[in-house]
PDB file of N, CA and C in Angstrom:
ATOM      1  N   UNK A   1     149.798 116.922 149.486  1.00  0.00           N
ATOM      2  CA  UNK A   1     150.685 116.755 148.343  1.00  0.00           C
ATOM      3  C   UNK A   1     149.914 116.238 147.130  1.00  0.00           C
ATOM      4  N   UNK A   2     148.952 115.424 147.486  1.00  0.00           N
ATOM      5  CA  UNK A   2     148.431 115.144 146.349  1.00  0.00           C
ATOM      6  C   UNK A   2     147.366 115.957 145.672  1.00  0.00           C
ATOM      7  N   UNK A   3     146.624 116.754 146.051  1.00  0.00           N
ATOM      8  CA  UNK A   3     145.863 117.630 145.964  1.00  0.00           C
ATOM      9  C   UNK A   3     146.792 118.567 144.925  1.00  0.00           C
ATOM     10  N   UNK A   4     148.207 118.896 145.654  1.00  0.00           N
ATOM     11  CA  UNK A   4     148.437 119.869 144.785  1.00  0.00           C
ATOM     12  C   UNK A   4     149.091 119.697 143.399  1.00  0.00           C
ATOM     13  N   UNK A   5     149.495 118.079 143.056  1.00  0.00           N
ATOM     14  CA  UNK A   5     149.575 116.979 142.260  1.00  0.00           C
ATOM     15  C   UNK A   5     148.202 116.900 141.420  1.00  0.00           C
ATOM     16  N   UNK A   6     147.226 117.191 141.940  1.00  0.00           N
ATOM     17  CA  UNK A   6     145.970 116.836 140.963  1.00  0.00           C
ATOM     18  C   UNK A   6     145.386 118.586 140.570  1.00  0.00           C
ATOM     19  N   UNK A   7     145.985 119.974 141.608  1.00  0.00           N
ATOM     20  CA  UNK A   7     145.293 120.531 140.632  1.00  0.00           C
ATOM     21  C   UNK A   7     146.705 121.173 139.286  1.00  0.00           C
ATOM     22  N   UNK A   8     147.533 120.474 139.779  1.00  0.00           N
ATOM     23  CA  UNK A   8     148.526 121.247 138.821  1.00  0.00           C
ATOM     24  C   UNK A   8     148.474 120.265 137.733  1.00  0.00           C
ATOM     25  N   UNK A   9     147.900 118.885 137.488  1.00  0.00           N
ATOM     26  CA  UNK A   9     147.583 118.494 136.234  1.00  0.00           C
ATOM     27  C   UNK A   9     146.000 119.084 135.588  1.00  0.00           C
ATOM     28  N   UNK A  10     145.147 119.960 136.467  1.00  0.00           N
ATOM     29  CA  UNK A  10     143.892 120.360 135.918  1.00  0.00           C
ATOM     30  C   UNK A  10     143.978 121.369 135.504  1.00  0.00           C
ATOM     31  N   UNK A  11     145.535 122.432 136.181  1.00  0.00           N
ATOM     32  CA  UNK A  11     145.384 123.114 135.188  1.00  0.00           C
ATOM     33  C   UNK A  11     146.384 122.875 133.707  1.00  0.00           C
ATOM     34  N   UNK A  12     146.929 122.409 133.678  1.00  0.00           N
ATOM     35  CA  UNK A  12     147.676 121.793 132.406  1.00  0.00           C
ATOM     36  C   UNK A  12     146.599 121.020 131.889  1.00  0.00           C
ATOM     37  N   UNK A  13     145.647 120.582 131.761  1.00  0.00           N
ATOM     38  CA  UNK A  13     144.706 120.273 130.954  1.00  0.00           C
ATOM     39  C   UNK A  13     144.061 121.401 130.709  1.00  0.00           C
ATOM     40  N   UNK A  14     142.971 122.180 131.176  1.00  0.00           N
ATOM     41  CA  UNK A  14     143.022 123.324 130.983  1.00  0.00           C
ATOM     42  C   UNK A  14     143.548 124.073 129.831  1.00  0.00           C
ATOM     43  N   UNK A  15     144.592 124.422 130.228  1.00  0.00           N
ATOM     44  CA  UNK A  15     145.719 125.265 129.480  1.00  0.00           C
ATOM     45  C   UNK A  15     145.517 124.094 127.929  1.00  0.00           C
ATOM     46  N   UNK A  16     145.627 123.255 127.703  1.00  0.00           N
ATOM     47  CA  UNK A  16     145.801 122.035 126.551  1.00  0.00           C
ATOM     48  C   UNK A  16     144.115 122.566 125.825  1.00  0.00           C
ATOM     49  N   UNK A  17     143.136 122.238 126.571  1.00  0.00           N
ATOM     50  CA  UNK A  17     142.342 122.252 126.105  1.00  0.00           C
ATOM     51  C   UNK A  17     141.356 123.508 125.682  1.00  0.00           C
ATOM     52  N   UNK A  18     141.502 124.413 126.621  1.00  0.00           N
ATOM     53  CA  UNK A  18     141.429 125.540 125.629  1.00  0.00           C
ATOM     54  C   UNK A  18     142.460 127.124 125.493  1.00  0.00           C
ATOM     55  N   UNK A  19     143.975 126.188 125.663  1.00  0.00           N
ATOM     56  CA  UNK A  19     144.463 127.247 125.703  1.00  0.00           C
ATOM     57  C   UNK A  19     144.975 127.652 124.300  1.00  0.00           C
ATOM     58  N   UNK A  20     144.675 126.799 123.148  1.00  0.00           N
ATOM     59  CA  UNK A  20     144.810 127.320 121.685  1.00  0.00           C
ATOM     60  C   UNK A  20     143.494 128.226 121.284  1.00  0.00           C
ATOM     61  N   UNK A  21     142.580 128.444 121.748  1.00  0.00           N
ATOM     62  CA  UNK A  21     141.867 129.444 121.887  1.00  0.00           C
ATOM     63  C   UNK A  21     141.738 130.921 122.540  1.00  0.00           C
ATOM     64  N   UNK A  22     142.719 130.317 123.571  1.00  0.00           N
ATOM     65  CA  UNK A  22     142.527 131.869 124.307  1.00  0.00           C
ATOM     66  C   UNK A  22     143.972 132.337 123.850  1.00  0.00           C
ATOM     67  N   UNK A  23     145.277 131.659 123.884  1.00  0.00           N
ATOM     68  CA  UNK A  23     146.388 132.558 123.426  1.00  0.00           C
ATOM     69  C   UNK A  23     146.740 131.798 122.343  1.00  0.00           C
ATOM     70  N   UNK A  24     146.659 132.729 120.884  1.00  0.00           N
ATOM     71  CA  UNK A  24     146.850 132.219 119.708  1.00  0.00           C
ATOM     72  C   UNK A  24     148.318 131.094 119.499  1.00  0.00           C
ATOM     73  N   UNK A  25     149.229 131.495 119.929  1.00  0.00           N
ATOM     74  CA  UNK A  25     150.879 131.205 120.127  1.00  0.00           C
ATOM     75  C   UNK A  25     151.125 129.936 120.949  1.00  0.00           C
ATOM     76  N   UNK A  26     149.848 129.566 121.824  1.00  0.00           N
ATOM     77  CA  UNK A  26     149.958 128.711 122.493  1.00  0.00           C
ATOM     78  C   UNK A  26     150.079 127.298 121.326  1.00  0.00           C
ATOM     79  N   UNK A  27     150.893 125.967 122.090  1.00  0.00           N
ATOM     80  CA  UNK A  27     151.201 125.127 121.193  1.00  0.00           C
ATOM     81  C   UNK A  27     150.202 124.281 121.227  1.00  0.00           C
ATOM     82  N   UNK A  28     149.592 123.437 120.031  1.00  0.00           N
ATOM     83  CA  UNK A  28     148.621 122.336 120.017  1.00  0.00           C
ATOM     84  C   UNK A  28     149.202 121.094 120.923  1.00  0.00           C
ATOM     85  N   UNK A  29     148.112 120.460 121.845  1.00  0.00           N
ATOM     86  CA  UNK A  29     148.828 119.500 122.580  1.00  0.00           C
ATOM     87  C   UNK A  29     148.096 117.809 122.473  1.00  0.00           C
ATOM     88  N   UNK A  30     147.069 117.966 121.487  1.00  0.00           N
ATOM     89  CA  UNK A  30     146.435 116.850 120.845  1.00  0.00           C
ATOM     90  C   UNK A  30     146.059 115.528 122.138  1.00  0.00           C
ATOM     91  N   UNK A  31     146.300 114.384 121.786  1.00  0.00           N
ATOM     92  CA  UNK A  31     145.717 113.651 122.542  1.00  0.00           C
ATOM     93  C   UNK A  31     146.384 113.491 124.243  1.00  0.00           C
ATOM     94  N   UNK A  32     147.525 115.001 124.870  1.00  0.00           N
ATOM     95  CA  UNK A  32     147.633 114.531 125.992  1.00  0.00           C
ATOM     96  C   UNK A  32     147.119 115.544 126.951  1.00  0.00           C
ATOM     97  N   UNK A  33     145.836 115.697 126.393  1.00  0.00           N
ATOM     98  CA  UNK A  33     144.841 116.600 127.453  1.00  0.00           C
ATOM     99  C   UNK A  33     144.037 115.613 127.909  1.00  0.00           C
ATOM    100  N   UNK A  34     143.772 114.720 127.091  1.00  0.00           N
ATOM    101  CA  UNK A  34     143.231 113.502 127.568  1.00  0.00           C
ATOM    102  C   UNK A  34     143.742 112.935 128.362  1.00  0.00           C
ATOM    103  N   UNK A  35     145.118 112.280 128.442  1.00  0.00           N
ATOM    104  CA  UNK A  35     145.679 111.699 129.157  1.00  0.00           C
ATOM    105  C   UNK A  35     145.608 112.331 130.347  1.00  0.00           C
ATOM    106  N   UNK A  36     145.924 113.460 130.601  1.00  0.00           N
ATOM    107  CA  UNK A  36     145.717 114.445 131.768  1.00  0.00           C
ATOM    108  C   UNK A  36     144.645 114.129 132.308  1.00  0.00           C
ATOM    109  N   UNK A  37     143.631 114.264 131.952  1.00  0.00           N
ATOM    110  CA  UNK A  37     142.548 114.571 132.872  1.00  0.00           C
ATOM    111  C   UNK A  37     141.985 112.874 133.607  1.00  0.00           C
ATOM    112  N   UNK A  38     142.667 112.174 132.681  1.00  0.00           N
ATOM    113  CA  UNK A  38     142.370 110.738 133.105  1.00  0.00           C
ATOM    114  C   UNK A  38     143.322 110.279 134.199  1.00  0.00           C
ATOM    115  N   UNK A  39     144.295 111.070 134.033  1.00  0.00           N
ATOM    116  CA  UNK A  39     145.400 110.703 135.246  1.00  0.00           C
ATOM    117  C   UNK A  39     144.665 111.439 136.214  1.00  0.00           C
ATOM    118  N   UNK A  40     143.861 112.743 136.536  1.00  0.00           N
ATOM    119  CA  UNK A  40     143.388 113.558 137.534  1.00  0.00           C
ATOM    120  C   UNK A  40     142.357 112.734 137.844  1.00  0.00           C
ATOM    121  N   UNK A  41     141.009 112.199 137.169  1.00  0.00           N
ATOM    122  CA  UNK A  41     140.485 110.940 137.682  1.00  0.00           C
ATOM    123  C   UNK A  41     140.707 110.198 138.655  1.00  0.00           C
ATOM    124  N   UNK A  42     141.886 109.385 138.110  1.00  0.00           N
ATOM    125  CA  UNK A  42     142.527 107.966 138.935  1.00  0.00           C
ATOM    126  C   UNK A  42     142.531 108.790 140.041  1.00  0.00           C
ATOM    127  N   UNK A  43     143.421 109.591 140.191  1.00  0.00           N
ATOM    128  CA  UNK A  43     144.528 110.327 141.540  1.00  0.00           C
ATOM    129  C   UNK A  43     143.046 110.351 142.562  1.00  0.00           C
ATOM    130  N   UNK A  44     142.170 111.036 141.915  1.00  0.00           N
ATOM    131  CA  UNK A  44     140.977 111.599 142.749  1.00  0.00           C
ATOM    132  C   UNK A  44     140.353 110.246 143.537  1.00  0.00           C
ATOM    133  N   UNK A  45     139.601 109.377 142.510  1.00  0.00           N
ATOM    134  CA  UNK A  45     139.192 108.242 142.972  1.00  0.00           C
ATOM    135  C   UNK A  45     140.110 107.515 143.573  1.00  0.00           C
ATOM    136  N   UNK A  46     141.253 107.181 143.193  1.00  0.00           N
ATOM    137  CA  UNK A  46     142.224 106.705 144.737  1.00  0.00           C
ATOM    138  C   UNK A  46     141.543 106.839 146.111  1.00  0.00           C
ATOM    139  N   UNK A  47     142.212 108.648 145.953  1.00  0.00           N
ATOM    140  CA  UNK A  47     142.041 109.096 147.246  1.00  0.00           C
ATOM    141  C   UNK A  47     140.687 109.405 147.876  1.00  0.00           C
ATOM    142  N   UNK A  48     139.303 109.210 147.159  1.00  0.00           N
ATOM    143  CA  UNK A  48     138.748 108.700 147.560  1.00  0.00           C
ATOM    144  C   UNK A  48     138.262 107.539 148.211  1.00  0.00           C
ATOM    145  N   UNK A  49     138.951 106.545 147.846  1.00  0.00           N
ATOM    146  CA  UNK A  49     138.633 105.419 148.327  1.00  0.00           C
ATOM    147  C   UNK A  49     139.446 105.192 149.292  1.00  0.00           C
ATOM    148  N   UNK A  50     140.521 106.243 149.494  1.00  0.00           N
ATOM    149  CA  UNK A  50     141.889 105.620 150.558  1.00  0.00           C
ATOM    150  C   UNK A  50     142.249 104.671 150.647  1.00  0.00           C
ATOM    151  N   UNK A  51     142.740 104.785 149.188  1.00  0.00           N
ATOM    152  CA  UNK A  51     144.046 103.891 148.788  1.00  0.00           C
ATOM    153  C   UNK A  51     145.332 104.722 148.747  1.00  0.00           C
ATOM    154  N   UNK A  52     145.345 106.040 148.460  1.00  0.00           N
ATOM    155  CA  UNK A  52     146.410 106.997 148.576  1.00  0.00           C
ATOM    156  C   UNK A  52     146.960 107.314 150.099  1.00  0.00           C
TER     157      UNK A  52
END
């Protein structure tokens, strides 16, 4: 579950970060691609450490 929790925020970062490049129409999503990928971080290192 969490796995699929961490890649469905990588690809919504992704999509944020260069998806105003690849589809013109796509909406600007400014500072919460960041937030994204910092939440995919935590999640990861958690569950590395098995704390998750």
């Amino acid at each position: 579950m969490l796995w699929t929790i961490v890649i469905i925020l990588l690809i919504l970062w992704l999509l944020g970060a260069f998806g105003g490049r690849v589809f013109s129409g796509f909406p600007k999503t400014g500072n919460w691609v960041h937030v994204l990928i910092v939440i995919v971080v935590i999640l990861v290192l958690l569950n590395l450490l098995g704390l998750i």
